[in-house]
Structure formats: C-alpha cells, structure tokens
PDB file of N, CA and C in Angstrom:
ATOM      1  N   UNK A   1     -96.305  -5.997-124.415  1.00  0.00           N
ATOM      2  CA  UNK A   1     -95.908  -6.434-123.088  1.00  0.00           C
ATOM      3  C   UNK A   1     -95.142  -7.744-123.205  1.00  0.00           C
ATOM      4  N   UNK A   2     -94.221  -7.370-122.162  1.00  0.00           N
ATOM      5  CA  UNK A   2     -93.000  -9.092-122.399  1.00  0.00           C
ATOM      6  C   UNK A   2     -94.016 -10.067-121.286  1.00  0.00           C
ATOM      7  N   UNK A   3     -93.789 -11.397-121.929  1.00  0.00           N
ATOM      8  CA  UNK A   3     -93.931 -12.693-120.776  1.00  0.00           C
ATOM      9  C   UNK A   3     -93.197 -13.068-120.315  1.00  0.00           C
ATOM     10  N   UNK A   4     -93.332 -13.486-119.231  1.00  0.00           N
ATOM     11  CA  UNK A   4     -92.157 -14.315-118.328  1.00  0.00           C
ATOM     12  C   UNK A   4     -92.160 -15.579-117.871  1.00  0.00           C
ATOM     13  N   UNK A   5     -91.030 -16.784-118.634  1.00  0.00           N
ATOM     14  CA  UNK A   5     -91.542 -17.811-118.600  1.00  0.00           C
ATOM     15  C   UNK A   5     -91.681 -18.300-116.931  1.00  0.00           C
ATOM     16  N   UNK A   6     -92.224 -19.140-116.441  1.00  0.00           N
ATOM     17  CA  UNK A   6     -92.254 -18.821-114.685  1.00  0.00           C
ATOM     18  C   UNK A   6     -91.155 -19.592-114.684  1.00  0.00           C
ATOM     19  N   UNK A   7     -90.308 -19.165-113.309  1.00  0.00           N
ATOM     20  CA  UNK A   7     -88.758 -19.690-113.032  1.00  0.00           C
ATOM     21  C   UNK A   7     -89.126 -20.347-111.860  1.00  0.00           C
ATOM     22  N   UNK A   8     -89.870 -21.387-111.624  1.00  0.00           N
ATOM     23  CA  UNK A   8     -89.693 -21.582-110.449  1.00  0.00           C
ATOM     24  C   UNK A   8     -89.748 -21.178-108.825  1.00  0.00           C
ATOM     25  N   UNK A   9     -89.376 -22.269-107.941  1.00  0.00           N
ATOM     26  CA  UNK A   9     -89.056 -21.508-106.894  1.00  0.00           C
ATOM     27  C   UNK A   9     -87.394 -21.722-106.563  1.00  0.00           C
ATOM     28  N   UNK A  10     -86.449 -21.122-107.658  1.00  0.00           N
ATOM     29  CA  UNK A  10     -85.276 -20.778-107.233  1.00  0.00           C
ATOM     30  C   UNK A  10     -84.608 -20.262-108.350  1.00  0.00           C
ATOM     31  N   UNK A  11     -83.679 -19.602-108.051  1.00  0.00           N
ATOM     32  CA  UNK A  11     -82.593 -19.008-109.088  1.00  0.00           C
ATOM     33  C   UNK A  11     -81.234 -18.944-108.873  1.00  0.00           C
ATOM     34  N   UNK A  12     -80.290 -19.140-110.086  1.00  0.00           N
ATOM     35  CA  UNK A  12     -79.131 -19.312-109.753  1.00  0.00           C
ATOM     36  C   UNK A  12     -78.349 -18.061-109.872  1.00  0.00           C
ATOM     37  N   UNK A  13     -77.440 -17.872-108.933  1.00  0.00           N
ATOM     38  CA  UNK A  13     -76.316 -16.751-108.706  1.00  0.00           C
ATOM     39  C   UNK A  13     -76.315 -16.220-110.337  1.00  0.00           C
ATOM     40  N   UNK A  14     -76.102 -17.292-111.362  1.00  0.00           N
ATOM     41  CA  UNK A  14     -75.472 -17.140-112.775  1.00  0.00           C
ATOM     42  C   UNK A  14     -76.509 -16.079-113.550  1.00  0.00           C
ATOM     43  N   UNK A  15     -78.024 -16.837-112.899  1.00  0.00           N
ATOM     44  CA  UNK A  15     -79.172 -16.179-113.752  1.00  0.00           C
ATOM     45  C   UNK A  15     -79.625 -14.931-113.619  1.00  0.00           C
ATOM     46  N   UNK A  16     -79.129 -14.535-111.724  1.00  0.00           N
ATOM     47  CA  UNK A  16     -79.426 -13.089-111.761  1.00  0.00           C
ATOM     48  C   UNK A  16     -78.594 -12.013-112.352  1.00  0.00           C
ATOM     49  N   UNK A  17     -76.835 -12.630-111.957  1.00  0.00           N
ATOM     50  CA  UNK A  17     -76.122 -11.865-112.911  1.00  0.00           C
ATOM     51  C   UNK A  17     -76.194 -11.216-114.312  1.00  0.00           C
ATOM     52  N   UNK A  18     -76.527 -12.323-114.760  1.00  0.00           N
ATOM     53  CA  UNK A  18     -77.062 -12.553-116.493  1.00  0.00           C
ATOM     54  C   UNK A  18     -78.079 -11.678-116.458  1.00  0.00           C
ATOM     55  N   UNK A  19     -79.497 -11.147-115.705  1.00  0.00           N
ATOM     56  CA  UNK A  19     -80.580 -10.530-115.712  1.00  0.00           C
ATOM     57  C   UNK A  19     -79.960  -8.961-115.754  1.00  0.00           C
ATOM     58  N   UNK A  20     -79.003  -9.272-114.508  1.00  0.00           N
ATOM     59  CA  UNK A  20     -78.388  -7.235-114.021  1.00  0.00           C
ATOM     60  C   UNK A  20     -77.753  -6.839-115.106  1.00  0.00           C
ATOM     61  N   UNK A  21     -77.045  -7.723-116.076  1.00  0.00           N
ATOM     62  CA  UNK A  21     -75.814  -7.491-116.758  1.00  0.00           C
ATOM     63  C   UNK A  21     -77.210  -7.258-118.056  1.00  0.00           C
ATOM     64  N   UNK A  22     -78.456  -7.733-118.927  1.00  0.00           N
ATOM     65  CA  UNK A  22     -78.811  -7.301-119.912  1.00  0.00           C
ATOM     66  C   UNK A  22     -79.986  -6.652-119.418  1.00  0.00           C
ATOM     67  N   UNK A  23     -80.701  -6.115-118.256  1.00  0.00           N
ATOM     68  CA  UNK A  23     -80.804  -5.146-118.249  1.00  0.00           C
ATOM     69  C   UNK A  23     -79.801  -3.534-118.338  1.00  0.00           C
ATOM     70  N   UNK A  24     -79.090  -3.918-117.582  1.00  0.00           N
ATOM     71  CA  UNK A  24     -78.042  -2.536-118.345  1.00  0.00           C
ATOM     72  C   UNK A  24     -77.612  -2.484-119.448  1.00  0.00           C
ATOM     73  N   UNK A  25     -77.073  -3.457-120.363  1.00  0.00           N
ATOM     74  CA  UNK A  25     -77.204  -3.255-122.107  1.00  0.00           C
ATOM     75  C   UNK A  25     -78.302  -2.721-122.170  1.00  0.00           C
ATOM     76  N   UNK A  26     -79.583  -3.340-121.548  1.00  0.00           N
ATOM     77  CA  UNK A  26     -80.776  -2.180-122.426  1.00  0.00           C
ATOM     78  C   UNK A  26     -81.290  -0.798-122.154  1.00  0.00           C
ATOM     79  N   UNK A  27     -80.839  -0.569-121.217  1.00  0.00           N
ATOM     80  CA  UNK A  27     -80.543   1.009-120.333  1.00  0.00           C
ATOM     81  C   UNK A  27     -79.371   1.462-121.551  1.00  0.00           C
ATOM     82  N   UNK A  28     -78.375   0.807-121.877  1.00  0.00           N
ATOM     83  CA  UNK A  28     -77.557   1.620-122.399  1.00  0.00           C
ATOM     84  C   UNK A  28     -78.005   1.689-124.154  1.00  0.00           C
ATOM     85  N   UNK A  29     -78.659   0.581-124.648  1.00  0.00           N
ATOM     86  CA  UNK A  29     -79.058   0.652-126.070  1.00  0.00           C
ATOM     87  C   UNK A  29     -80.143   1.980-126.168  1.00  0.00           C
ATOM     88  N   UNK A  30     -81.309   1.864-124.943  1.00  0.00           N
ATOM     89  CA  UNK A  30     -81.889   2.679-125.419  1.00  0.00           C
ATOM     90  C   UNK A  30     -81.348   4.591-125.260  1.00  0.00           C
ATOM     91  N   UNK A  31     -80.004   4.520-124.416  1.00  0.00           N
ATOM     92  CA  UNK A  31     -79.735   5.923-124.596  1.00  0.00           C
ATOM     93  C   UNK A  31     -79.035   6.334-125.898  1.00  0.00           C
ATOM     94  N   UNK A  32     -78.851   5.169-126.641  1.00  0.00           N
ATOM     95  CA  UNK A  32     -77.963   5.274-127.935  1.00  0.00           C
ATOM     96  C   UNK A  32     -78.665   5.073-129.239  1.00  0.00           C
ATOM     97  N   UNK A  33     -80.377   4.459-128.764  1.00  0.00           N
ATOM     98  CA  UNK A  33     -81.417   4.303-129.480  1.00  0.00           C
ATOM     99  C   UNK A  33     -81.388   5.933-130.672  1.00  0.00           C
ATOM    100  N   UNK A  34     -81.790   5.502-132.326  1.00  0.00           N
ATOM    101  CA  UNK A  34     -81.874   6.643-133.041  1.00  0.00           C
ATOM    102  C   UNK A  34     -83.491   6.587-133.119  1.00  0.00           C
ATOM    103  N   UNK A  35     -84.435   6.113-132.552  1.00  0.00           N
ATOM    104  CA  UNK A  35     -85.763   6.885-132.368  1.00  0.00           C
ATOM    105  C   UNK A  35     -86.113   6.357-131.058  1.00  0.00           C
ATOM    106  N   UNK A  36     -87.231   7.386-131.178  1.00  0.00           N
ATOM    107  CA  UNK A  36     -88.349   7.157-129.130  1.00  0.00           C
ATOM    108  C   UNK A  36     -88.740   5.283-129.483  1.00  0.00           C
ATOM    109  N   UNK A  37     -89.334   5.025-130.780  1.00  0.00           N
ATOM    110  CA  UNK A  37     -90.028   3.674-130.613  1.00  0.00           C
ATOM    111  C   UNK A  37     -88.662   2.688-129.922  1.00  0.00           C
ATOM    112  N   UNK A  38     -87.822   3.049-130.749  1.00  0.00           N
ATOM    113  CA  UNK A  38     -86.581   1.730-130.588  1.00  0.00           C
ATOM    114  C   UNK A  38     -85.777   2.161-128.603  1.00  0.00           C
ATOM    115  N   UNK A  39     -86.284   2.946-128.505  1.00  0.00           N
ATOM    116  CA  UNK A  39     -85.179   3.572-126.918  1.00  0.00           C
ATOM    117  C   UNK A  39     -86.738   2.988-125.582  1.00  0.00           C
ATOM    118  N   UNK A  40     -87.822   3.227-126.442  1.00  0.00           N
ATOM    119  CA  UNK A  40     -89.344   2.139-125.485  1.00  0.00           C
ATOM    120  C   UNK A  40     -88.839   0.883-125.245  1.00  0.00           C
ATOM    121  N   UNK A  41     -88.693   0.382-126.718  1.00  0.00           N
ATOM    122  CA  UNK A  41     -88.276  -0.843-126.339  1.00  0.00           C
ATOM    123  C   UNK A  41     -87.291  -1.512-125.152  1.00  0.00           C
ATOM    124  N   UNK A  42     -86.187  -0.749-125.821  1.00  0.00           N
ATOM    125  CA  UNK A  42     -85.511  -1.035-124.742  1.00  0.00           C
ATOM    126  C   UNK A  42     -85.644  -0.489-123.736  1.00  0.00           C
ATOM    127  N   UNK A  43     -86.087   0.195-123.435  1.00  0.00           N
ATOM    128  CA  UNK A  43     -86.474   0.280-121.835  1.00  0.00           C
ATOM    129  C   UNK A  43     -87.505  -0.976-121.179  1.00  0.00           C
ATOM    130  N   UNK A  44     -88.396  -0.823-121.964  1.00  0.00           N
ATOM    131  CA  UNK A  44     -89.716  -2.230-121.517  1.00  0.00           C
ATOM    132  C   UNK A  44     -88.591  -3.404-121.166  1.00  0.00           C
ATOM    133  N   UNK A  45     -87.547  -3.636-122.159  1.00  0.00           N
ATOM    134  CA  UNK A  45     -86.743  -5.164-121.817  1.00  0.00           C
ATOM    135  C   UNK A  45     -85.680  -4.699-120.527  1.00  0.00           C
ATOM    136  N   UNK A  46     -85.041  -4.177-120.390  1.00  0.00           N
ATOM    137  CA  UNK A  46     -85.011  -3.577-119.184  1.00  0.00           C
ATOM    138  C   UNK A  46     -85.562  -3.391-117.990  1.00  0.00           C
ATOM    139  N   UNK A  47     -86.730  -3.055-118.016  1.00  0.00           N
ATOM    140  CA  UNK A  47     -87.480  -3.447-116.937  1.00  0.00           C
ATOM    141  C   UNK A  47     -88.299  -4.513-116.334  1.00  0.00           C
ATOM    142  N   UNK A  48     -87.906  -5.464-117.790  1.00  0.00           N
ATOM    143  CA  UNK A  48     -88.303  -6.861-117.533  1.00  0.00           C
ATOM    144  C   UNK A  48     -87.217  -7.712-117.131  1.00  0.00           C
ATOM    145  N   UNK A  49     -86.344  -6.889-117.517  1.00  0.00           N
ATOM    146  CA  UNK A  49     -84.910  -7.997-116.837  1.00  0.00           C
ATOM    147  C   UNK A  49     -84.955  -7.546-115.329  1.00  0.00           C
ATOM    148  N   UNK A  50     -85.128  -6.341-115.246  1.00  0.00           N
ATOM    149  CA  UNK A  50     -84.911  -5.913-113.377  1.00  0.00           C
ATOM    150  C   UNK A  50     -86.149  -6.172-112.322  1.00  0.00           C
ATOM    151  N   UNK A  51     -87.325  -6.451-112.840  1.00  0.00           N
ATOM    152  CA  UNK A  51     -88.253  -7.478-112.549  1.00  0.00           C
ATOM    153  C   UNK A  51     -88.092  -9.026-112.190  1.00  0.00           C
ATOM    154  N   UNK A  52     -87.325  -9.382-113.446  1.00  0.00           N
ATOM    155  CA  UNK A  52     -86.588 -11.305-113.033  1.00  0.00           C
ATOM    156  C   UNK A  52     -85.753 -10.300-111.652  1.00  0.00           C
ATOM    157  N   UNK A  53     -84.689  -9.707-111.879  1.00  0.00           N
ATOM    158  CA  UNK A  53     -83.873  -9.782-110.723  1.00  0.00           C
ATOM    159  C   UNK A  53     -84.443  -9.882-109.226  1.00  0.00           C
ATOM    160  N   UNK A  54     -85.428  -8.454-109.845  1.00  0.00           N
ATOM    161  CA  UNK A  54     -86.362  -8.146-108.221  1.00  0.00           C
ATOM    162  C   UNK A  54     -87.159  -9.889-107.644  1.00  0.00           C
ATOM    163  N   UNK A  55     -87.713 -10.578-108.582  1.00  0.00           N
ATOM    164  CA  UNK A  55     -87.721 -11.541-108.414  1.00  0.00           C
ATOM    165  C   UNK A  55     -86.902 -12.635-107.454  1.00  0.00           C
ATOM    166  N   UNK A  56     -85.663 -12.435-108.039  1.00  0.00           N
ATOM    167  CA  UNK A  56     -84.958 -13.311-107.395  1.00  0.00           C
ATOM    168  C   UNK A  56     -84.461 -13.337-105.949  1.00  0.00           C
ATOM    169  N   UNK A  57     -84.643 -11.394-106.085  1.00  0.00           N
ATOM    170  CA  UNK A  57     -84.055 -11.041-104.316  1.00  0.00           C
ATOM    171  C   UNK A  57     -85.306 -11.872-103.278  1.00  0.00           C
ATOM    172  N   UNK A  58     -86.901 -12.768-103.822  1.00  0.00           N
ATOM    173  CA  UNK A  58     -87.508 -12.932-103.037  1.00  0.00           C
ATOM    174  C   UNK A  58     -87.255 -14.164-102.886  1.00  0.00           C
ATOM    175  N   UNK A  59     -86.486 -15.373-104.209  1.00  0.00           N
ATOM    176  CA  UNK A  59     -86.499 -16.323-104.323  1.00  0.00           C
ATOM    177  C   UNK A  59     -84.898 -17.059-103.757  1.00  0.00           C
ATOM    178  N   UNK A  60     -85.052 -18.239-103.041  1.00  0.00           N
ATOM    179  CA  UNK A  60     -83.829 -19.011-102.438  1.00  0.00           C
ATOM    180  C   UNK A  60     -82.568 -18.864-103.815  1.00  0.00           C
ATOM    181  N   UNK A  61     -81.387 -18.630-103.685  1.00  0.00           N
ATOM    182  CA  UNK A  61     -80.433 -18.775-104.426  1.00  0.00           C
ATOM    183  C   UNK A  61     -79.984 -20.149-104.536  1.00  0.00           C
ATOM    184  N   UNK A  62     -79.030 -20.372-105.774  1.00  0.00           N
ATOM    185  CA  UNK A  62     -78.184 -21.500-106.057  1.00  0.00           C
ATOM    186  C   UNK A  62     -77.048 -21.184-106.224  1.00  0.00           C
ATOM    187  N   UNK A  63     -75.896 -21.987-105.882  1.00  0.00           N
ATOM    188  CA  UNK A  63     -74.646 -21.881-106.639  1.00  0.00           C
ATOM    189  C   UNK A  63     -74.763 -21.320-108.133  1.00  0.00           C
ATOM    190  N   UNK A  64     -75.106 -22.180-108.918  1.00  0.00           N
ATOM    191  CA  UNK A  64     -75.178 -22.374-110.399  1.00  0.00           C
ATOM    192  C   UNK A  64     -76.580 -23.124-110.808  1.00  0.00           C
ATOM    193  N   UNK A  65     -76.446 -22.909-112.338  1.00  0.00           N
ATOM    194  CA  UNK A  65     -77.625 -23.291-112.573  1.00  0.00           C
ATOM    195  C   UNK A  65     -77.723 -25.038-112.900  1.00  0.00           C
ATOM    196  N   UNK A  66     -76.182 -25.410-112.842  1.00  0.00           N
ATOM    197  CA  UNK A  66     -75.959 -27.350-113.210  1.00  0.00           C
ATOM    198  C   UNK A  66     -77.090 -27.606-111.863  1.00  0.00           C
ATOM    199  N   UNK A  67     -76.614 -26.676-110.773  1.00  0.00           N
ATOM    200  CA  UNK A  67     -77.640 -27.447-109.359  1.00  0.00           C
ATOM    201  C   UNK A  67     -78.965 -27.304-109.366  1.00  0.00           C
ATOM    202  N   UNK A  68     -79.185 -26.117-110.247  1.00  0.00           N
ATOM    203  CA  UNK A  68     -80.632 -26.139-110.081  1.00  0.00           C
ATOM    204  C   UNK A  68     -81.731 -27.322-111.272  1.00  0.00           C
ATOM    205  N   UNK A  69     -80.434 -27.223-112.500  1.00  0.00           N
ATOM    206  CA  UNK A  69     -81.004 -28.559-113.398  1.00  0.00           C
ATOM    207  C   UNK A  69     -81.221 -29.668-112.568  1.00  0.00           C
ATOM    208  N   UNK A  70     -79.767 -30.027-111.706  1.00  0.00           N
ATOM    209  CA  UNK A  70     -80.112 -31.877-111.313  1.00  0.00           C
ATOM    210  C   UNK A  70     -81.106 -31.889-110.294  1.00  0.00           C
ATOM    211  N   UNK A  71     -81.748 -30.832-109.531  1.00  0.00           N
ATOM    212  CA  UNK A  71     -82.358 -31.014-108.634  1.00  0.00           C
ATOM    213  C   UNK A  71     -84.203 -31.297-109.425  1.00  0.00           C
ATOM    214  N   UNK A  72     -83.961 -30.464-110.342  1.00  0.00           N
ATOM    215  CA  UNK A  72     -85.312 -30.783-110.733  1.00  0.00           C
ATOM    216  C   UNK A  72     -85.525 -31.854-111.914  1.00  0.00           C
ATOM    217  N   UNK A  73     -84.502 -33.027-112.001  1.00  0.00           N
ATOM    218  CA  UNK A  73     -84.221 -33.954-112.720  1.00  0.00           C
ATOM    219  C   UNK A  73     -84.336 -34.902-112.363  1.00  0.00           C
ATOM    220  N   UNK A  74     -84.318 -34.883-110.533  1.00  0.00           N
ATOM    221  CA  UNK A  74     -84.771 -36.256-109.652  1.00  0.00           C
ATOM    222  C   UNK A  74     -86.086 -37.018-109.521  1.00  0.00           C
TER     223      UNK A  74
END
C-alpha cells in the first residue's frame, strides 16, 4: 500500500495537473506491463495519483505552487 505525504489544506493548479498527467502514464504502463505483478503495480500508483486528484477537487486551489510555498513561509 502507497502513503500519502499529507498536503495540507490546499493545492496548486500545477500539482493536480502533475497528479492527472502520472496517473495516466500509469494506466498506460500497466497496459504495456509484460507481467500481472508489474501492470498491479501500476495500477495501485494510479489510483493513488487519482486519489491526490480526488483530493484536491475537495481542497481550495492555488495559482501555482511559488504561492502556496510563500504562504506557508510566513
């Protein structure tokens, strides 16, 4: 089972992109996967990336993530 480091209460536009964009690499590794163990895997990371996303649809957005650094730098 994957961990998830906790993100807070916000996420940036950049981070969910980044989440949608390697969950589908791992949708697509595991259809190209040459055994069941290695095509699990990637599915499990996959569904841990679309988990952060689902995540984020509950959590306030940011521009970027520079705003979400300086804010929690004050």
């Amino acid at each position: 089972m994957i961990s998830c480091v906790p993100l807070g209460d916000f996420m940036s536009s950049d981070d969910v992109e980044y989440y949608q964009r390697r969950a589908l690499e791992e949708r697509e590794r595991a259809a190209k996967a040459d055994s069941s163990e290695a095509a699990n895997a990637h599915q499990e990371l996959a569904r841990h990336y679309e988990g952060l996303v689902a995540r984020a649809e509950m959590l306030p957005l940011t521009r970027n993530s520079a705003a979400n650094q300086n804010d929690h730098q004050a």
